[in-house]
Protein backbone atom coordinates (compact mmCIF):
# COMPACT_ATOMS: atom_id res chain seq x y z
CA UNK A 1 85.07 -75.57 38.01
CA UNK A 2 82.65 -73.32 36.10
CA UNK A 3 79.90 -71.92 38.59
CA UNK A 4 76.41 -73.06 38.41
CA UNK A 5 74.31 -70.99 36.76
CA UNK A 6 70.71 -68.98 38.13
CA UNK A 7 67.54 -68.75 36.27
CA UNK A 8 64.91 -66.77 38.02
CA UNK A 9 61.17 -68.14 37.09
CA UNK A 10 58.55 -65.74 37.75
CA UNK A 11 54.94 -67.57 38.06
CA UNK A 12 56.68 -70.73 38.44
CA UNK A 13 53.35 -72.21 40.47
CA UNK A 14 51.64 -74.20 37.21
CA UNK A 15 52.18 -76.88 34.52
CA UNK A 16 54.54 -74.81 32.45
CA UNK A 17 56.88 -73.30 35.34
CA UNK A 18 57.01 -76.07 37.61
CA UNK A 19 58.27 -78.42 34.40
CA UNK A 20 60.96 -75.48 33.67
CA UNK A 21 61.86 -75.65 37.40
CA UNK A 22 62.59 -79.29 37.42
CA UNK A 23 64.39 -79.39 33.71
CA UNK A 24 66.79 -76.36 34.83
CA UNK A 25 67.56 -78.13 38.35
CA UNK A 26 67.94 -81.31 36.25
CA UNK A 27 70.39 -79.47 34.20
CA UNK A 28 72.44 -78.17 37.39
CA UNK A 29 70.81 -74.40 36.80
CA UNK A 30 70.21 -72.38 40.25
CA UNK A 31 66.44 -72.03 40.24
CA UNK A 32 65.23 -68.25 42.18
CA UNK A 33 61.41 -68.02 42.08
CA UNK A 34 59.05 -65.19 42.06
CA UNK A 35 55.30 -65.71 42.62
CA UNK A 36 52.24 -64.56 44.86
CA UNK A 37 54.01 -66.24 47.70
CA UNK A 38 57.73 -66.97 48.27
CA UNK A 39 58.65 -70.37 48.30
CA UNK A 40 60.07 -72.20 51.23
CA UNK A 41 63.68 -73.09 50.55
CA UNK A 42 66.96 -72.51 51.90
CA UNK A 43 69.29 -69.03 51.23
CA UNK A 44 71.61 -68.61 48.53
CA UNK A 45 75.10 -67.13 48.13
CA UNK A 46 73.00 -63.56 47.28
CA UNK A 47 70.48 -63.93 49.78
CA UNK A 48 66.84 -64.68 49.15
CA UNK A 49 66.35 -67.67 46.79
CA UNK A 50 62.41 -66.73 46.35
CA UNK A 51 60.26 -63.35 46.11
CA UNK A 52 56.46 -62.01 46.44
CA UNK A 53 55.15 -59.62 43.89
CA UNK A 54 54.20 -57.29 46.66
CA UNK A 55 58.37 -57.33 48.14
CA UNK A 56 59.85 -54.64 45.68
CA UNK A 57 63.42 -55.11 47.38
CA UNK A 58 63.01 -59.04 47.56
CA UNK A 59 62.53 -59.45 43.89
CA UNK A 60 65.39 -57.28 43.12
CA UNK A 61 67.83 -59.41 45.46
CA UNK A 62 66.32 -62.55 43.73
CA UNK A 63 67.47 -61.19 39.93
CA UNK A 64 70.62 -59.70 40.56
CA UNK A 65 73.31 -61.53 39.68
CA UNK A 66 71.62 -64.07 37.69
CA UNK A 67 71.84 -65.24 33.75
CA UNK A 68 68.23 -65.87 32.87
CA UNK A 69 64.81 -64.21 34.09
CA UNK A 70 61.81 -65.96 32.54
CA UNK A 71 58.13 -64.71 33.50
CA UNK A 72 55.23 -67.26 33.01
CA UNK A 73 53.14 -65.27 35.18
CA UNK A 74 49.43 -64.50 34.37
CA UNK A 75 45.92 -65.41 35.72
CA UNK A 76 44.76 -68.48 33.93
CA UNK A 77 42.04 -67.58 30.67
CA UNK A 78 40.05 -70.44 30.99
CA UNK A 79 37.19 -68.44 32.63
CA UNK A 80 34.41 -66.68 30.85
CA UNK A 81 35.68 -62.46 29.68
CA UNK A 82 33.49 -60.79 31.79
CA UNK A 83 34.43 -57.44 33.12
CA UNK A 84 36.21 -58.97 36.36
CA UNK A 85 37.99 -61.63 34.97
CA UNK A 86 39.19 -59.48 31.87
CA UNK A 87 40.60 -56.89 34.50
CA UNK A 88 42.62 -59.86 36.42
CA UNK A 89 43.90 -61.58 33.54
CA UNK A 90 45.30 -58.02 31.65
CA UNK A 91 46.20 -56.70 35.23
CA UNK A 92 47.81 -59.75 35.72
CA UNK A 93 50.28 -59.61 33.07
CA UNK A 94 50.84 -56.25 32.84
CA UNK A 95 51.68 -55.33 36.51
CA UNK A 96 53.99 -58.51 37.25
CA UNK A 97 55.94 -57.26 33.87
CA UNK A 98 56.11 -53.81 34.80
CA UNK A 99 57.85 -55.03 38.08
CA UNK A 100 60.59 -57.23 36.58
CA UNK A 101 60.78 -54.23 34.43
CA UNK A 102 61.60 -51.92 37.67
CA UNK A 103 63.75 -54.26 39.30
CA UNK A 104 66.13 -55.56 37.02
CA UNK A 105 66.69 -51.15 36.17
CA UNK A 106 68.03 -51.49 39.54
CA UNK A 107 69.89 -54.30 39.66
CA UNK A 108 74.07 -53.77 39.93
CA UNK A 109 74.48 -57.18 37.75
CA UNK A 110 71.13 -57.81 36.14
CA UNK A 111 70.29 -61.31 34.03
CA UNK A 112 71.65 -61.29 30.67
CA UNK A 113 68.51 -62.22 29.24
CA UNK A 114 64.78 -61.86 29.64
CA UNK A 115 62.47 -64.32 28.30
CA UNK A 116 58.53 -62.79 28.84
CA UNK A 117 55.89 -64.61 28.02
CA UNK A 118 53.19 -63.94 25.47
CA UNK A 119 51.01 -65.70 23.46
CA UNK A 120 50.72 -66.93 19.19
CA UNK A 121 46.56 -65.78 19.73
CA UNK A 122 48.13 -62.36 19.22
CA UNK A 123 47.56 -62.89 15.37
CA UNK A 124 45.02 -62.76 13.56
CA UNK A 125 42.41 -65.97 12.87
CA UNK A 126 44.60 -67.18 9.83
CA UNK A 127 43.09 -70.18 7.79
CA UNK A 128 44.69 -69.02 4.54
CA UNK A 129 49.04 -68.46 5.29
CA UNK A 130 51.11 -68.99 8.32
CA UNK A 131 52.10 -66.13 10.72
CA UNK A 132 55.52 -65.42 11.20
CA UNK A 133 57.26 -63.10 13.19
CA UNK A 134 58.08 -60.31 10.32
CA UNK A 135 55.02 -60.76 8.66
CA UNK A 136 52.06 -62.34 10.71
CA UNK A 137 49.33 -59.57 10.96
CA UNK A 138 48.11 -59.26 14.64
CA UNK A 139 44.34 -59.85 14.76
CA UNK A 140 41.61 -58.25 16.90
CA UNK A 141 39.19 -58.98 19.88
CA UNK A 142 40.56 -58.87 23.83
CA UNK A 143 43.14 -61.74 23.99
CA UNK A 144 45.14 -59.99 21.25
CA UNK A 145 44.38 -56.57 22.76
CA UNK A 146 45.89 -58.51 26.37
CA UNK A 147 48.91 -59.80 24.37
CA UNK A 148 49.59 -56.23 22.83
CA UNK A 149 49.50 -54.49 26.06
CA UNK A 150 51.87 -57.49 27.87
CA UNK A 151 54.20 -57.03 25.20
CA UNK A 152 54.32 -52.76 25.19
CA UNK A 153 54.95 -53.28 28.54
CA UNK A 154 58.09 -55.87 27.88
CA UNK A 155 59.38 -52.73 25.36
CA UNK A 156 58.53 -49.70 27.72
CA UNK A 157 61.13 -51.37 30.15
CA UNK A 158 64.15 -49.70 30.36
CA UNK A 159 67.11 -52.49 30.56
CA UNK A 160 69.92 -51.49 28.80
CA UNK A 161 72.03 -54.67 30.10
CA UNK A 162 69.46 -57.61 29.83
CA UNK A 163 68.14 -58.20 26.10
CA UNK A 164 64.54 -58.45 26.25
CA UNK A 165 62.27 -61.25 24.03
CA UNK A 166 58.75 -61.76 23.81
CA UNK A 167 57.59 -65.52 24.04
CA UNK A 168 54.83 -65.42 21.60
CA UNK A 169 54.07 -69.49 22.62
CA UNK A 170 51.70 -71.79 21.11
CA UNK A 171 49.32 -74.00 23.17
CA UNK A 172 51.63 -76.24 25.32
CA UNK A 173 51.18 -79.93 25.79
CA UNK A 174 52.86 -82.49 27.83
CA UNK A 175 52.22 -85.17 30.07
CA UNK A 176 50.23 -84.07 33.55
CA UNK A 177 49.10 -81.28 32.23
CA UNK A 178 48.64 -78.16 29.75
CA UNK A 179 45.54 -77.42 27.51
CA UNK A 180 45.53 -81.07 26.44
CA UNK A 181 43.25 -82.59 28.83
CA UNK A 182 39.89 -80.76 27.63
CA UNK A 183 40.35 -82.86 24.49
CA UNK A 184 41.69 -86.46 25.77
CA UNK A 185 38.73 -86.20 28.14
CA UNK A 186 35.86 -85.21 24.70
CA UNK A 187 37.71 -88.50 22.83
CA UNK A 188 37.34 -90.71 26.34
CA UNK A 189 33.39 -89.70 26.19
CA UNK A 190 32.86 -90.14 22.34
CA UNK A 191 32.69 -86.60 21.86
CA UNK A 192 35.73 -86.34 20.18
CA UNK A 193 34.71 -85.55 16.44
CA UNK A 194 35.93 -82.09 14.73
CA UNK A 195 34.67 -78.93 16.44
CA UNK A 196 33.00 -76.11 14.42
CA UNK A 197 33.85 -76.50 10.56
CA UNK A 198 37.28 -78.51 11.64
CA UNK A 199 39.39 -76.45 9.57
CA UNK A 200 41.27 -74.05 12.34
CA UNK A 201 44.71 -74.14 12.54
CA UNK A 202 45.58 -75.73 15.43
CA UNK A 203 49.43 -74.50 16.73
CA UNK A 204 50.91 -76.39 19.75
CA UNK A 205 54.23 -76.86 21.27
CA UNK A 206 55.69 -79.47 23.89
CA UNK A 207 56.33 -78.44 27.15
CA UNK A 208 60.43 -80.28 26.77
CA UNK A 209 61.00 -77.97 23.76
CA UNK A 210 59.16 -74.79 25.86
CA UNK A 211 62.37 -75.09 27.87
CA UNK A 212 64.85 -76.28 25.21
CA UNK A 213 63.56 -72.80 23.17
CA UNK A 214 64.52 -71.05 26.89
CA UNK A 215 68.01 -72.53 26.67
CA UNK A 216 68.24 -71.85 23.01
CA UNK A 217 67.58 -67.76 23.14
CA UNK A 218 69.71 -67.07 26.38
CA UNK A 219 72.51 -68.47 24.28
CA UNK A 220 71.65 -67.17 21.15
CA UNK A 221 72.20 -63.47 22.05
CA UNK A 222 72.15 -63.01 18.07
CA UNK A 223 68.09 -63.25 18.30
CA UNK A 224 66.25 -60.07 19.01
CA UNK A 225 62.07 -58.89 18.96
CA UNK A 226 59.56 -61.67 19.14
CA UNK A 227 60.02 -65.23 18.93
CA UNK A 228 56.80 -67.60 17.76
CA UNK A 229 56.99 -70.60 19.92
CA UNK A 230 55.70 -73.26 18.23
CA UNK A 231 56.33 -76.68 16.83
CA UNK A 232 56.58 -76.82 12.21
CA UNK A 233 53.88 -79.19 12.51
CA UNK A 234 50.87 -77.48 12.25
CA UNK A 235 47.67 -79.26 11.95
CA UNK A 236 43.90 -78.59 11.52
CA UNK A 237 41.36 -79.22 14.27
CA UNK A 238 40.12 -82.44 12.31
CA UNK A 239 43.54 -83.83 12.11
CA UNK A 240 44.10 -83.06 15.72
CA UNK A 241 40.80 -84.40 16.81
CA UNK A 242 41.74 -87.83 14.71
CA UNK A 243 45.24 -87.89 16.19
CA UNK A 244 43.80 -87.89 20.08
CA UNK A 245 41.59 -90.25 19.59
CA UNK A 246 44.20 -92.65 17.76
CA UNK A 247 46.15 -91.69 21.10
CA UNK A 248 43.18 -92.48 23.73
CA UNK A 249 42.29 -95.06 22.09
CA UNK A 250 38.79 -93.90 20.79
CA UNK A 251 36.94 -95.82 17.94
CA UNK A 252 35.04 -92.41 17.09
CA UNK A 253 34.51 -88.91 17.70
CA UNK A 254 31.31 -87.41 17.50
CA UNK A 255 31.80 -83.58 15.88
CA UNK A 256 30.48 -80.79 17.58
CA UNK A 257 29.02 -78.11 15.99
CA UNK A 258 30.12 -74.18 16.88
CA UNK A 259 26.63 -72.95 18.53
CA UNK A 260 26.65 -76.51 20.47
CA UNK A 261 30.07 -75.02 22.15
CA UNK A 262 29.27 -72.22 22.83
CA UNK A 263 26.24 -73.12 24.46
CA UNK A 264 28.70 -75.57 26.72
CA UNK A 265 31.43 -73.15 27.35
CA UNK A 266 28.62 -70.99 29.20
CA UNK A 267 27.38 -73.96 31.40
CA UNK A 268 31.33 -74.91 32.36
CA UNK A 269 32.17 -70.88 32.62
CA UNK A 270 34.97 -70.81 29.76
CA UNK A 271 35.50 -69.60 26.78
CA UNK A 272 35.78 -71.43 23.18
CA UNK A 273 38.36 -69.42 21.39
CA UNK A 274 41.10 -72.30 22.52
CA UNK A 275 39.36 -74.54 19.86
CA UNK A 276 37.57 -72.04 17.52
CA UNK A 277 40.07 -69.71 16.77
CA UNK A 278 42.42 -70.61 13.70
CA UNK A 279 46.06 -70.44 15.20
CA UNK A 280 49.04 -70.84 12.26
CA UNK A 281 52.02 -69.76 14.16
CA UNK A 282 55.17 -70.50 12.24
CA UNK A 283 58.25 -70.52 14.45
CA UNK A 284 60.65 -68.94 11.50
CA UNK A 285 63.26 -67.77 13.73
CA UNK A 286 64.01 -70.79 15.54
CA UNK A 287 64.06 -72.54 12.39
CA UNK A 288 66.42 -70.02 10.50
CA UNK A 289 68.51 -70.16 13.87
CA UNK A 290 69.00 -73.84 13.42
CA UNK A 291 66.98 -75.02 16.57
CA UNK A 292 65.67 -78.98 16.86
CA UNK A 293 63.28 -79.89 17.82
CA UNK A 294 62.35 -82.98 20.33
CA UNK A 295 59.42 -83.14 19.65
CA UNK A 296 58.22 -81.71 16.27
CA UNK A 297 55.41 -83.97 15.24
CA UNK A 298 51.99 -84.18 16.60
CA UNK A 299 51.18 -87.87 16.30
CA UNK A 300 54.11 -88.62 17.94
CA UNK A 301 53.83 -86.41 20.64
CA UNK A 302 50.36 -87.16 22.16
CA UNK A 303 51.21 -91.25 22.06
CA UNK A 304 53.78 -90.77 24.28
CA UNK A 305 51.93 -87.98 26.70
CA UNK A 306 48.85 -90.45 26.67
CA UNK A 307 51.25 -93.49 27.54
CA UNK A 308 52.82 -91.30 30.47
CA UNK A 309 56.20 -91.13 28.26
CA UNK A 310 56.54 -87.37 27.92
């Protein structure tokens, strides 16, 4: 009987990590966690089935010896960039990398694979060609300067036995979650129209093929550098506003002019570079590597999130 195999998830505490959690155990994976707090749970064969950032030797007995290390940690962005919130969410990133980093160096059988996350807003605001991984031009302004830092950091680890990728992932949507709500909520309150000039790319990926994309790289030990998470079907912010509100069930959307979110964002302490911002993030390497998609069109995809179906 082969034996079950142990994926360590490192901020496994929101939407995206508690889904992978659930998926891997559903899928007879071992799940180790790391996070600001370990989690209650009983002991493994190695020991210590969980691990706080602050418990250098805990995380170390939590990686060794397993086949897949995925970190989703980072302080959330929906917060307005001032000086304190920029430090935590770079800090954030940075330091919790820079710990796997040390601890799988020291581990006697370290994970096979590392998945990091980063993020497709580390191009450039592209209305005019899609950005792939060998050619996408990496834009400016301090989410990209966040994602460049989070990913030097990946590459300044030394782990000769564990192949290191970048997660460059879309915005994630699924049911119960992810950056999907902001808009179902606009179309519920008739506010659902275009935002800005309506032409930004809007990139996206489903939380079900988040985790297939997981499965996919750790066995695809052909795939090296950064991979663009992201699902083909790129759309525009019109098209996406038109598709939620078929979903919600909203007879119109009133459009919202740029200055008019900005001056929101302020009152409800966020930023507005989630809808703004142009994102064209074209997955090429999972699509030259053959991978399928479950759910690769839009439309389809937020029926069944809004009906409770995925």
């Amino acid at each position: 009987m082969a034996r079950s195999k142990t994926v360590v998830l490192a901020g496994a505490s929101g939407f995206i990590g508690k889904y992978l959690r659930t998926r891997f155990e559903q899928d007879g994976w071992t799940v180790h966690t790391i996070g600001r707090a370990p989690t209650t749970g009983s002991k493994g064969a190695t020991g210590t089935t969980s691990a706080s950032w602050d418990d250098d030797a805990a995380i170390i007995q939590v990686l060794n010896g397993s086949d897949l290390a995925i970190n989703l940690a980072g302080r959330s962005v929906s917060c307005r960039y001032s000086a304190r919130n920029k430090a935590a969410i770079l800090g954030s990133r940075v330091s919790t990398t820079a710990a796997l980093g040390r601890a799988i160096a020291q581990c006697p059988q370290p994970p096979s694979t590392w998945l990091n996350a980063s993020t497709g807003t580390i191009y450039r605001d592209a209305r005019d060609s899609p950005q792939t991984e060998t050619d996408g031009e990496l834009g400016t302004g301090f989410s990209v300067e966040v994602a460049r830092a989070w990913e030097a950091e990946l590459e300044a680890a030394v782990t000769p036995k564990t192949r290191k990728v970048p997660l460059r992932i879309a915005i994630v949507l699924g049911r119960g979650g992810g950056a999907l709500r902001p808009f179902a909520n606009l179309a519920r309150l008739g506010l659902g129209g275009s935002m800005g000039k309506g032409t930004q790319k809007f990139s996206w990926v489903h939380v079900e093929d988040l985790y297939r994309c997981a499965r996919f790289l750790h066995a695809r030990t052909d795939i090296t550098g950064p991979v663009n998470v992201a699902s083909p079907d790129v759309v525009s912010n019109r098209e996406l506003m038109r598709l939620v509100r078929r979903a919600y069930g909203a007879r119109f959307g009133v459009p919202t002019p740029a200055w008019l979110l900005r001056a929101g964002a302020v009152l409800i302490r966020t930023e507005t570079e989630l809808v703004l911002k142009s994102r064209w993030v074209q997955p090429q390497k999972l699509l030259d590597t053959g991978f399928v998609y479950s759910q690769p069109e839009l439309g389809r995809a937020l029926l069944q999130i809004a009906k409770g179906t995925a």
